[in-house]
PDB file of N, CA and C in Angstrom:
ATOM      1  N   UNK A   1     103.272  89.698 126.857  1.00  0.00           N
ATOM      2  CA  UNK A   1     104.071  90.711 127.508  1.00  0.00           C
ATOM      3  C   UNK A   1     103.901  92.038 126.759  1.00  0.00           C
ATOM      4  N   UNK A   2     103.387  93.053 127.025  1.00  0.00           N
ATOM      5  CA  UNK A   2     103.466  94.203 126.930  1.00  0.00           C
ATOM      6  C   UNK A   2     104.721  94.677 126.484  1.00  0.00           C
ATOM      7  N   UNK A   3     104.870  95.774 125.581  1.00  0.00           N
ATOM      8  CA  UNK A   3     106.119  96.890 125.605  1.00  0.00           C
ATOM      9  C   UNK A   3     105.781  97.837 125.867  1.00  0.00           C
ATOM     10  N   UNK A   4     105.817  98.829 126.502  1.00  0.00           N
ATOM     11  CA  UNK A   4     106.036  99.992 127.152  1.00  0.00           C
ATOM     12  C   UNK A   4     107.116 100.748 126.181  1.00  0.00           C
ATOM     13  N   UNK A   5     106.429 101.756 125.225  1.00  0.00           N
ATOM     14  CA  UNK A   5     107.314 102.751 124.422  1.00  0.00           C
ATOM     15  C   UNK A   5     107.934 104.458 125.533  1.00  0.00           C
ATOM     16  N   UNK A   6     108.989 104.354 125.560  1.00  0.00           N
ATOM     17  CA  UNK A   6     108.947 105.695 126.337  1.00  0.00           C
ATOM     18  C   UNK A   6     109.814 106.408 125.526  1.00  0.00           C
ATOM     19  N   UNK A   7     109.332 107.827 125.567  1.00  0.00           N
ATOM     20  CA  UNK A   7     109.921 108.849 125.096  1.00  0.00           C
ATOM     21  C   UNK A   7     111.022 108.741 125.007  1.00  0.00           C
ATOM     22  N   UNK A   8     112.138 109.501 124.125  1.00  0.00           N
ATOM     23  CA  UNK A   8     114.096 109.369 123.770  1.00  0.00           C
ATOM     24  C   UNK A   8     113.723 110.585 124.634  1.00  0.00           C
ATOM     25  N   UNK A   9     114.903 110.659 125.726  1.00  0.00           N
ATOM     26  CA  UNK A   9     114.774 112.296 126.366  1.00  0.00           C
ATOM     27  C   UNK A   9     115.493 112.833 125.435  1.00  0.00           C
ATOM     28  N   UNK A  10     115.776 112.767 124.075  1.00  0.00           N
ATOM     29  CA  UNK A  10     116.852 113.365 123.353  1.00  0.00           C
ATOM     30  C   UNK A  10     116.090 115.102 122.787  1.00  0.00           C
ATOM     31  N   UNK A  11     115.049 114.266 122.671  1.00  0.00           N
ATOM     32  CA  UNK A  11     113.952 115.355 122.188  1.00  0.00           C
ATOM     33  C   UNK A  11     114.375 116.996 122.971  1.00  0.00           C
ATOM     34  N   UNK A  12     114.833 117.113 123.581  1.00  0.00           N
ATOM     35  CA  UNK A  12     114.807 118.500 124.627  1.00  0.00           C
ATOM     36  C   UNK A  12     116.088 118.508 124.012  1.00  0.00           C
ATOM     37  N   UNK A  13     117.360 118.055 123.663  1.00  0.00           N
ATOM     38  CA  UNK A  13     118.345 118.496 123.256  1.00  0.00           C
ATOM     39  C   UNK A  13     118.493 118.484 121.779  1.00  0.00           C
ATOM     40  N   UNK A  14     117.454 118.201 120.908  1.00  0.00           N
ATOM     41  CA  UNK A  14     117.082 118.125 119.577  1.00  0.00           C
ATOM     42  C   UNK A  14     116.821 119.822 119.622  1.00  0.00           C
ATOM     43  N   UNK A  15     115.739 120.051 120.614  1.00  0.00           N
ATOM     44  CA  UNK A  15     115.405 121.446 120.039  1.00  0.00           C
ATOM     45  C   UNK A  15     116.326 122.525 120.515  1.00  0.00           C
ATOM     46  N   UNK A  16     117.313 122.474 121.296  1.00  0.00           N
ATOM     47  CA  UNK A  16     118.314 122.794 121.418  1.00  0.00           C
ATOM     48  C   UNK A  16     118.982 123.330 120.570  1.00  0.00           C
ATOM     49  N   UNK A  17     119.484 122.274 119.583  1.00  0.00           N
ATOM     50  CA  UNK A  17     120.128 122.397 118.854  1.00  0.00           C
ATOM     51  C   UNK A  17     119.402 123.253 117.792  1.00  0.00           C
ATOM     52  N   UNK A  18     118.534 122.915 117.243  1.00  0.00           N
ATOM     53  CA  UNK A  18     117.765 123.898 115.954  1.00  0.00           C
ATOM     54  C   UNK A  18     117.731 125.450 116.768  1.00  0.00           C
ATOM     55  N   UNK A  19     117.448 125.694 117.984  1.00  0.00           N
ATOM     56  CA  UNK A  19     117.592 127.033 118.518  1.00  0.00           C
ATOM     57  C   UNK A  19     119.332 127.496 118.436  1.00  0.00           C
ATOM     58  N   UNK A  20     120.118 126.550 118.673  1.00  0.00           N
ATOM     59  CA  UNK A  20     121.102 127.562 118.506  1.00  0.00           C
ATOM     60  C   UNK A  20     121.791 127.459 117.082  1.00  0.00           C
ATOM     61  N   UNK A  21     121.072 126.095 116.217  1.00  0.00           N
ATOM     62  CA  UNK A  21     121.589 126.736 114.622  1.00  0.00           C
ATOM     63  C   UNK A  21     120.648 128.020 114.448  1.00  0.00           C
ATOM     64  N   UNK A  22     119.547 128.299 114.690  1.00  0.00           N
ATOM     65  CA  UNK A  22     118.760 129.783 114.167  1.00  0.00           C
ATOM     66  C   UNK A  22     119.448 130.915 114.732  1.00  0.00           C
ATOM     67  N   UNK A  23     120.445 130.521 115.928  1.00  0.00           N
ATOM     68  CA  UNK A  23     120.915 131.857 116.853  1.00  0.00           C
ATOM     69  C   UNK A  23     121.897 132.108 115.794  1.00  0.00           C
ATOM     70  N   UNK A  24     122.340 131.271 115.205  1.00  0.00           N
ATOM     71  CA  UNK A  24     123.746 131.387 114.421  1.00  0.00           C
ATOM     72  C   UNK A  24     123.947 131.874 113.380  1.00  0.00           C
ATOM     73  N   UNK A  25     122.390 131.316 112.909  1.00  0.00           N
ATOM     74  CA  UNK A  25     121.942 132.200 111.686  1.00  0.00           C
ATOM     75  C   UNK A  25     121.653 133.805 111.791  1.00  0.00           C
ATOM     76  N   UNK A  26     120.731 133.896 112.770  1.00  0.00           N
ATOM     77  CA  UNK A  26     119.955 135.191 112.934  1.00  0.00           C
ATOM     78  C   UNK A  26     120.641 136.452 113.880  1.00  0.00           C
ATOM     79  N   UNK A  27     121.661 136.233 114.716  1.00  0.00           N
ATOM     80  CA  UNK A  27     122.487 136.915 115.689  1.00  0.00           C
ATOM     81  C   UNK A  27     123.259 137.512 114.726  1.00  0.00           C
ATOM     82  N   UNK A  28     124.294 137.012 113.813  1.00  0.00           N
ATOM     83  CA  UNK A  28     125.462 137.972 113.216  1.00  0.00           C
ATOM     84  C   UNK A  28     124.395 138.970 111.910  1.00  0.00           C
ATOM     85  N   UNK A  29     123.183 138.569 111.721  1.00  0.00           N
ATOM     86  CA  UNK A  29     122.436 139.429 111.226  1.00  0.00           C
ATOM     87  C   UNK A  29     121.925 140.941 111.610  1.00  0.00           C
ATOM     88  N   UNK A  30     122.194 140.508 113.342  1.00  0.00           N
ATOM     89  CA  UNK A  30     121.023 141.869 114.117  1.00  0.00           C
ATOM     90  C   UNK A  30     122.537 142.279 114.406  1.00  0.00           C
ATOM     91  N   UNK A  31     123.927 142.263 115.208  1.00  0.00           N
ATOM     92  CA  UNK A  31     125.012 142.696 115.528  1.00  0.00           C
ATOM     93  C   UNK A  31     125.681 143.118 114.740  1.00  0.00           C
ATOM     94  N   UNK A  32     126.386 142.347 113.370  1.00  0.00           N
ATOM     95  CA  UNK A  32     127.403 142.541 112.886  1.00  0.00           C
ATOM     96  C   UNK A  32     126.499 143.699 111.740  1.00  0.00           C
ATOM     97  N   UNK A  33     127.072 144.810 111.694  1.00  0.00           N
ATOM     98  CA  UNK A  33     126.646 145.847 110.654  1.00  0.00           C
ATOM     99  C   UNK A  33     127.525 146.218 109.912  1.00  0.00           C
ATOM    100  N   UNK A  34     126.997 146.310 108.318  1.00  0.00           N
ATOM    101  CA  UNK A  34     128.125 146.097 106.872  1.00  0.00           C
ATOM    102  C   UNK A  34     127.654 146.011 105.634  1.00  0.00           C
ATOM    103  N   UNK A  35     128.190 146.530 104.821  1.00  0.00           N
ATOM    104  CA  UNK A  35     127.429 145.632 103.444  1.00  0.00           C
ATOM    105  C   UNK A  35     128.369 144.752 103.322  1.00  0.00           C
ATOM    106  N   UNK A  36     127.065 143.793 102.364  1.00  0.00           N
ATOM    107  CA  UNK A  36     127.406 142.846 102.020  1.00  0.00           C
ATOM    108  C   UNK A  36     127.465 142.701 100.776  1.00  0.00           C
ATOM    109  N   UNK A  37     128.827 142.398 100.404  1.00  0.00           N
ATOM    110  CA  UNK A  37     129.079 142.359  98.914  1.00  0.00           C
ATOM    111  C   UNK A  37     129.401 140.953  98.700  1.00  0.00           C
ATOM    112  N   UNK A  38     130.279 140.474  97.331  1.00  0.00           N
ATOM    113  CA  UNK A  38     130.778 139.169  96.925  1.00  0.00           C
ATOM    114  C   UNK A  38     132.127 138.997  96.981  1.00  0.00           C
ATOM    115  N   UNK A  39     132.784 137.884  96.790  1.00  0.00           N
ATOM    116  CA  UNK A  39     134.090 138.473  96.991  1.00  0.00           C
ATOM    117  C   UNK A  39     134.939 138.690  95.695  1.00  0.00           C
ATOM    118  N   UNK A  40     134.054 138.710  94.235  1.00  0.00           N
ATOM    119  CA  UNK A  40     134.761 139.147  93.216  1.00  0.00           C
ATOM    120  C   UNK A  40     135.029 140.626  93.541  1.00  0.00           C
ATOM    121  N   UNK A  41     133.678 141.406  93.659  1.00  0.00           N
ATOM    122  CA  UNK A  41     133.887 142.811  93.992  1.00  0.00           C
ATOM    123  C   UNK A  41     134.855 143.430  94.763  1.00  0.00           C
ATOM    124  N   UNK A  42     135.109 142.948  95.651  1.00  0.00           N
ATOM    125  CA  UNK A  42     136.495 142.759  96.517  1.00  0.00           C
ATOM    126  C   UNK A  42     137.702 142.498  95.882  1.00  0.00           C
ATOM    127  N   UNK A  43     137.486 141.324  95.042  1.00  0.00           N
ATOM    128  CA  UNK A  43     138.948 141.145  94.690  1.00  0.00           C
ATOM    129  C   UNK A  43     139.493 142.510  93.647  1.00  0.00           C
ATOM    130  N   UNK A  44     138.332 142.887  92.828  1.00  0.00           N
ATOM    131  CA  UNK A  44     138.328 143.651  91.859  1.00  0.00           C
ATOM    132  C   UNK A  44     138.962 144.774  92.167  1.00  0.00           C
ATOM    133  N   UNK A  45     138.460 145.488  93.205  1.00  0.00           N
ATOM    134  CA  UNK A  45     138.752 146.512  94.135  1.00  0.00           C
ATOM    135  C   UNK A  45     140.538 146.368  94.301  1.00  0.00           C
ATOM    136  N   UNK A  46     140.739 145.408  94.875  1.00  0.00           N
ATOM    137  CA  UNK A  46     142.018 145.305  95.576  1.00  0.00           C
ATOM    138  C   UNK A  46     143.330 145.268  94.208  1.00  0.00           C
ATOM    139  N   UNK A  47     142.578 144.591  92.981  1.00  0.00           N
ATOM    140  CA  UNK A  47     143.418 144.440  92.021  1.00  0.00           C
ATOM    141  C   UNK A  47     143.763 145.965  91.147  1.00  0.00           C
ATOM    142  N   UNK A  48     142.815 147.154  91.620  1.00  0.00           N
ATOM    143  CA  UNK A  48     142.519 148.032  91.405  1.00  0.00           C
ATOM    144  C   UNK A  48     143.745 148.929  91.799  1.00  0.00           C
ATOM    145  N   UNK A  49     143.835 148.463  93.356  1.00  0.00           N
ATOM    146  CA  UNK A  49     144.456 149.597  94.527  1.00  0.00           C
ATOM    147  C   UNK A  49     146.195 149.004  94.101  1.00  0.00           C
ATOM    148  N   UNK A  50     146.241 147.513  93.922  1.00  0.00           N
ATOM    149  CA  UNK A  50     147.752 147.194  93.271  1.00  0.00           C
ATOM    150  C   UNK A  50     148.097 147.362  92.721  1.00  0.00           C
ATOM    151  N   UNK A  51     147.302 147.303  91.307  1.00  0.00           N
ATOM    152  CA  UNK A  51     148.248 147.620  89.650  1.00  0.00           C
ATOM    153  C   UNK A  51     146.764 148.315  89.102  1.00  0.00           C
ATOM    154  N   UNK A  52     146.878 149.549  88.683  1.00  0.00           N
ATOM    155  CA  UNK A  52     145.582 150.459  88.271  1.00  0.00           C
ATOM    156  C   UNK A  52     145.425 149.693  86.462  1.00  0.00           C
ATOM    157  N   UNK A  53     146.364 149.866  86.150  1.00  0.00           N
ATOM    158  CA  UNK A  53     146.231 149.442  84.434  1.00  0.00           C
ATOM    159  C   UNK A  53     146.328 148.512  84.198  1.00  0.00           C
ATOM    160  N   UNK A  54     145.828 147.665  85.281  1.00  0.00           N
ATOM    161  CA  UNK A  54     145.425 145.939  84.614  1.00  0.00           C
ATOM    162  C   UNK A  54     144.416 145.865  84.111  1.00  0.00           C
ATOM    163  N   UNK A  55     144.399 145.106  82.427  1.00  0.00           N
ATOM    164  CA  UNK A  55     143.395 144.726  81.830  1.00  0.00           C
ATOM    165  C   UNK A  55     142.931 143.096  82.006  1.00  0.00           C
ATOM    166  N   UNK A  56     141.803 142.747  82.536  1.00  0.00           N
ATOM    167  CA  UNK A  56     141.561 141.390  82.321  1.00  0.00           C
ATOM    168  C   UNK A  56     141.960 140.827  81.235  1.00  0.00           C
ATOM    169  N   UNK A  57     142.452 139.871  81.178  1.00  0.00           N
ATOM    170  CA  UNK A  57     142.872 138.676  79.952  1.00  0.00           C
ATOM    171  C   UNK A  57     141.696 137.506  79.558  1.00  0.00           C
ATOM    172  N   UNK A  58     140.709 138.028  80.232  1.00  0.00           N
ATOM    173  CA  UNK A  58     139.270 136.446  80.188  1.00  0.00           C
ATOM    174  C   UNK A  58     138.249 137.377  80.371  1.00  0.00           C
ATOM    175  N   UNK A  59     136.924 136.897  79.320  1.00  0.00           N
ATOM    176  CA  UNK A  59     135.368 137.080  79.873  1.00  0.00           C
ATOM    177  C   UNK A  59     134.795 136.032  80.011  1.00  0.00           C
ATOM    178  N   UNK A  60     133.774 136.626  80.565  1.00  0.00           N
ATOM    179  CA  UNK A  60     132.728 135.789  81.069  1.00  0.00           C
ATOM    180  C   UNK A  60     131.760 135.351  80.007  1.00  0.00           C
ATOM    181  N   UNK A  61     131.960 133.836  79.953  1.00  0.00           N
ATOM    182  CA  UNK A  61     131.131 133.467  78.508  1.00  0.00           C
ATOM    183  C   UNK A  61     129.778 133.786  78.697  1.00  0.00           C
ATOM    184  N   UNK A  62     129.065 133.632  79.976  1.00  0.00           N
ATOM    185  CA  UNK A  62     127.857 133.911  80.229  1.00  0.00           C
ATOM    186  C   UNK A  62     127.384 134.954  81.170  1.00  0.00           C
ATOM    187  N   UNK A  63     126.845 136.290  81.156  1.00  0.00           N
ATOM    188  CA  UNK A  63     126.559 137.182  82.089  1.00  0.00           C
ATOM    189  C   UNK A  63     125.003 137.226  82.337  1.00  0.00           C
ATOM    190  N   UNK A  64     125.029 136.676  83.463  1.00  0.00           N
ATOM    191  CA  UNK A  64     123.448 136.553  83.925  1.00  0.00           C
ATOM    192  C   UNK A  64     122.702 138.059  83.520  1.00  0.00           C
ATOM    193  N   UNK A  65     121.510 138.671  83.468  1.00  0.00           N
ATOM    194  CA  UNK A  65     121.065 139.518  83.092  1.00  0.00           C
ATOM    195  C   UNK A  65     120.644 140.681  84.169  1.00  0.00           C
ATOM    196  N   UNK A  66     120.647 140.163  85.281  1.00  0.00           N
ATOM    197  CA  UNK A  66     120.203 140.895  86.888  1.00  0.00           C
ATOM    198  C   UNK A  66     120.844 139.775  88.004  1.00  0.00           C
ATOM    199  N   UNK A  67     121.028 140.507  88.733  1.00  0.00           N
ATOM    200  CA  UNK A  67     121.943 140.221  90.094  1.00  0.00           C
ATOM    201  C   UNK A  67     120.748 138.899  90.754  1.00  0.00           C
ATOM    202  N   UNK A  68     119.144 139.184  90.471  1.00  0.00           N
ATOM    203  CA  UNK A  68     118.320 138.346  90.994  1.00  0.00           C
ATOM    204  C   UNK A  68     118.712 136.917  90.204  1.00  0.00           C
ATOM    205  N   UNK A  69     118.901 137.092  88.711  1.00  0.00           N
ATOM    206  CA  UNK A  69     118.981 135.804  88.205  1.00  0.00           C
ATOM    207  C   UNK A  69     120.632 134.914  88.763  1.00  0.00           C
ATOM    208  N   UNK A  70     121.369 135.858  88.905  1.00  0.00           N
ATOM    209  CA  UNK A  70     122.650 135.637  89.343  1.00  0.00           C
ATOM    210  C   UNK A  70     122.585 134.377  90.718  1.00  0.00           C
ATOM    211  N   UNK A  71     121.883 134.848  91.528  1.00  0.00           N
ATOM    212  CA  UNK A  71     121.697 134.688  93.061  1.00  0.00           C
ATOM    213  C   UNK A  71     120.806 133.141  93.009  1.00  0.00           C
ATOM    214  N   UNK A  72     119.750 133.413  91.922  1.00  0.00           N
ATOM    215  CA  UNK A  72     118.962 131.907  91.144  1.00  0.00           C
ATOM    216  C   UNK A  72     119.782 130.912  90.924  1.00  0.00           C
ATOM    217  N   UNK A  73     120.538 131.641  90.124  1.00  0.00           N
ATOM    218  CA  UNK A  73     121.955 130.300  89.495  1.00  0.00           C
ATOM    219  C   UNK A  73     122.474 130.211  90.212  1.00  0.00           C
ATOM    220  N   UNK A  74     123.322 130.363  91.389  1.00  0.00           N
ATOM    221  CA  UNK A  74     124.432 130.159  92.344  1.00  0.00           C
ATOM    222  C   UNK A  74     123.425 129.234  93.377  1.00  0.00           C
ATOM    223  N   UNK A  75     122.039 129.724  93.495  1.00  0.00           N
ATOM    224  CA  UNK A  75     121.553 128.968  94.666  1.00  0.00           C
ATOM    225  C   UNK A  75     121.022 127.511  94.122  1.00  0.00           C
ATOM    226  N   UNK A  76     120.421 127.348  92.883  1.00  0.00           N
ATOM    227  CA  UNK A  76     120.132 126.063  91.917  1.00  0.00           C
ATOM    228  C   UNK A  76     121.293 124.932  91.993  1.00  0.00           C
ATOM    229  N   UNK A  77     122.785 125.425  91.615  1.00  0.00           N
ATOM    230  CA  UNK A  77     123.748 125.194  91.661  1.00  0.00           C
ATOM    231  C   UNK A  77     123.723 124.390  93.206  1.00  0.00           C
ATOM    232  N   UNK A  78     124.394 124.992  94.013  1.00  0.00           N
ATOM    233  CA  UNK A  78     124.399 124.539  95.109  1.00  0.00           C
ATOM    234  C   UNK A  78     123.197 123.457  95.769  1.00  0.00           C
ATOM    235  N   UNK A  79     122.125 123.619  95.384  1.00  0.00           N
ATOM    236  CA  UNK A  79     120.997 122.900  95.712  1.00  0.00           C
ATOM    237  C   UNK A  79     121.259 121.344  94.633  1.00  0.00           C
ATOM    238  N   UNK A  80     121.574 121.617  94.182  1.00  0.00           N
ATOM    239  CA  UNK A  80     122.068 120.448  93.177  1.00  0.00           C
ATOM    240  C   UNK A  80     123.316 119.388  93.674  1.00  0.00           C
ATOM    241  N   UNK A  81     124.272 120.329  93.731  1.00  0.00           N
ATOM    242  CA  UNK A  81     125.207 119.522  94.634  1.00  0.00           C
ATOM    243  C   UNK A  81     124.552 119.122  96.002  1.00  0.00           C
ATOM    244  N   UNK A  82     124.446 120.057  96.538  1.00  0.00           N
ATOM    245  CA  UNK A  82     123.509 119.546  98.154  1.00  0.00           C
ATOM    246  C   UNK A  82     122.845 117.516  97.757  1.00  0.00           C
ATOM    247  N   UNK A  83     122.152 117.948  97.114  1.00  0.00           N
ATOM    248  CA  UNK A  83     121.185 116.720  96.227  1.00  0.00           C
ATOM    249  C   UNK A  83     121.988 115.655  96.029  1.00  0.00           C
ATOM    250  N   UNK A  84     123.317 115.788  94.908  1.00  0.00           N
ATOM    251  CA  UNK A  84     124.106 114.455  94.509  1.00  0.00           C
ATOM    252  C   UNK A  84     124.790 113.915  96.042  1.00  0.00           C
ATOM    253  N   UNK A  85     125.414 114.666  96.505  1.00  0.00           N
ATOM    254  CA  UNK A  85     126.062 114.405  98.026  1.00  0.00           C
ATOM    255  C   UNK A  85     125.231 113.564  98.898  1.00  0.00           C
ATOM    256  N   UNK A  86     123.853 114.501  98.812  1.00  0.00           N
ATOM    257  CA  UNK A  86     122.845 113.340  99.967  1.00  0.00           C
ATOM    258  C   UNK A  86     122.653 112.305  99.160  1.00  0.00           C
ATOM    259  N   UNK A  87     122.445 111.555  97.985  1.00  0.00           N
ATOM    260  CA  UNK A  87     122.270 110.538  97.261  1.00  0.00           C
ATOM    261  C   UNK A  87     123.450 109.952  97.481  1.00  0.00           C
ATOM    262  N   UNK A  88     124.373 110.437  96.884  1.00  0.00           N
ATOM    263  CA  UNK A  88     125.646 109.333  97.461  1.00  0.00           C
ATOM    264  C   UNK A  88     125.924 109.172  98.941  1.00  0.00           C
ATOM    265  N   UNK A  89     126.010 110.048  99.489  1.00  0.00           N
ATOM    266  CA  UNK A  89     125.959 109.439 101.643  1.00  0.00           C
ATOM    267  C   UNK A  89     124.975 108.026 101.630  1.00  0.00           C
ATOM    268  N   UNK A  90     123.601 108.858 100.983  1.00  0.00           N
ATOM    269  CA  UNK A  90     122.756 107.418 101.475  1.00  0.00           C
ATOM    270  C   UNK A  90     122.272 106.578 100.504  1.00  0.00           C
ATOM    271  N   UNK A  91     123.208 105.984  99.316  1.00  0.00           N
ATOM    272  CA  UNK A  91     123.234 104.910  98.715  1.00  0.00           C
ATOM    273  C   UNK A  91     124.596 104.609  99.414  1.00  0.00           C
ATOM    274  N   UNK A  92     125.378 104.491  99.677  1.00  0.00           N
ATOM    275  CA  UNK A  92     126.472 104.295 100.573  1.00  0.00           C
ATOM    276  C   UNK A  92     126.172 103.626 101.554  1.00  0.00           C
ATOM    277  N   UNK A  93     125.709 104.019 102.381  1.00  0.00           N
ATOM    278  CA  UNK A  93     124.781 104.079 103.582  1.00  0.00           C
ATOM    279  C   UNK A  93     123.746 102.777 103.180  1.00  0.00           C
ATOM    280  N   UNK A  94     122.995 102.870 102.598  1.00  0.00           N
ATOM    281  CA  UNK A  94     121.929 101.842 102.318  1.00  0.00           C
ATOM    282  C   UNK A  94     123.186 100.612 101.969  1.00  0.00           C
ATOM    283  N   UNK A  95     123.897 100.728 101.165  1.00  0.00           N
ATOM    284  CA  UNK A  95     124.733  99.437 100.697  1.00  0.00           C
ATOM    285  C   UNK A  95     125.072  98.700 101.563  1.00  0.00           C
ATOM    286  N   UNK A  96     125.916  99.541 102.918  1.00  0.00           N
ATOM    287  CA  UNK A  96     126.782  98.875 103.793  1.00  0.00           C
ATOM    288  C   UNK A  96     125.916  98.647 104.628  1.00  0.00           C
ATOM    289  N   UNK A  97     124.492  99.067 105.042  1.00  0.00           N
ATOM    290  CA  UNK A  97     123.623  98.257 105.739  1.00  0.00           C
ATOM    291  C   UNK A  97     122.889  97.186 105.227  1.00  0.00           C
ATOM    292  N   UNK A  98     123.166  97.100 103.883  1.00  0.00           N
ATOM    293  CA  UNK A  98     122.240  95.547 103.298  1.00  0.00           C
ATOM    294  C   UNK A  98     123.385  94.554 103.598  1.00  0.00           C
ATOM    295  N   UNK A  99     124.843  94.772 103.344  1.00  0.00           N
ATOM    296  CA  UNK A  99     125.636  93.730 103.127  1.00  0.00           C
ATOM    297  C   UNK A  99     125.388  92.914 104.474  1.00  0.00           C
ATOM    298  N   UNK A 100     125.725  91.723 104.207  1.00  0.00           N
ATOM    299  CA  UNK A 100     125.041  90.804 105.799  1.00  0.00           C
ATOM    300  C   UNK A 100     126.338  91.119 106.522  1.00  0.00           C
ATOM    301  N   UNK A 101     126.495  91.142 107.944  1.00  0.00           N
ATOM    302  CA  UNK A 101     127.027  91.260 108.792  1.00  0.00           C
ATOM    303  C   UNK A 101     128.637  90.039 109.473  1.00  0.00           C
ATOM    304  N   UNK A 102     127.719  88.811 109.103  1.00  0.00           N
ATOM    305  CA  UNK A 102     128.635  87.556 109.565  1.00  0.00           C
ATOM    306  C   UNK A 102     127.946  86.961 110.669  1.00  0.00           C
ATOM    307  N   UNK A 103     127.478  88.134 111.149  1.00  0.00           N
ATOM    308  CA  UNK A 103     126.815  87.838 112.407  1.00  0.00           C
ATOM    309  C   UNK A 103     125.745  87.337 112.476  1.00  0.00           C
ATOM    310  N   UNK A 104     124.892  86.100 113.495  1.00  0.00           N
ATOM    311  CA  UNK A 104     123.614  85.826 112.993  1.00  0.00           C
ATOM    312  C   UNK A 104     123.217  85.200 115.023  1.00  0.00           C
TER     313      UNK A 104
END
């Protein structure tokens, strides 16, 4: 007996989807007009406009050397976590699909 493989029609709503995560990405880029700052700079600002003669009480043990290395570390960072998260989903994942079922 033959199997006959046929296409998932899912495929047409797969690319769907990657078109409107890129719209989501790339749309508030071309519309929304602004700088873009961080939101320490902001907070800084605002702590500014409330109480003028506030002195910080804390430094920063480590001050990156340029805004590029800054942007390195925050994105390393995150790529790291990204990393442990997908390892734990799918050792998780792998576990509860080895355990046998009951079912046979």
């Amino acid at each position: 007996m033959e199997t006959q493989y046929r296409q998932k029609p899912q495929k047409q709503g797969n690319w769907l989807i990657v078109f409107a995560v890129i719209a989501l990405a790339v749309l508030p880029l071309i519309f929304v007009k602004g700088e873009y700052g961080g939101a320490d700079g902001e907070a800084e600002e605002a702590i500014g406009e409330i109480q003028p003669d506030y002195e910080p009480w804390f430094e920063a043990v480590f001050e990156p050397p340029s805004g590029e290395i800054e942007s390195l570390l925050f994105v390393s960072q995150a790529a790291i976590g990204a990393g442990v998260i997908g390892y734990a989903i799918g050792f998780y994942r792998g576990r509860t699909e080895r355990k046998p079922s009951g079912k046979e």
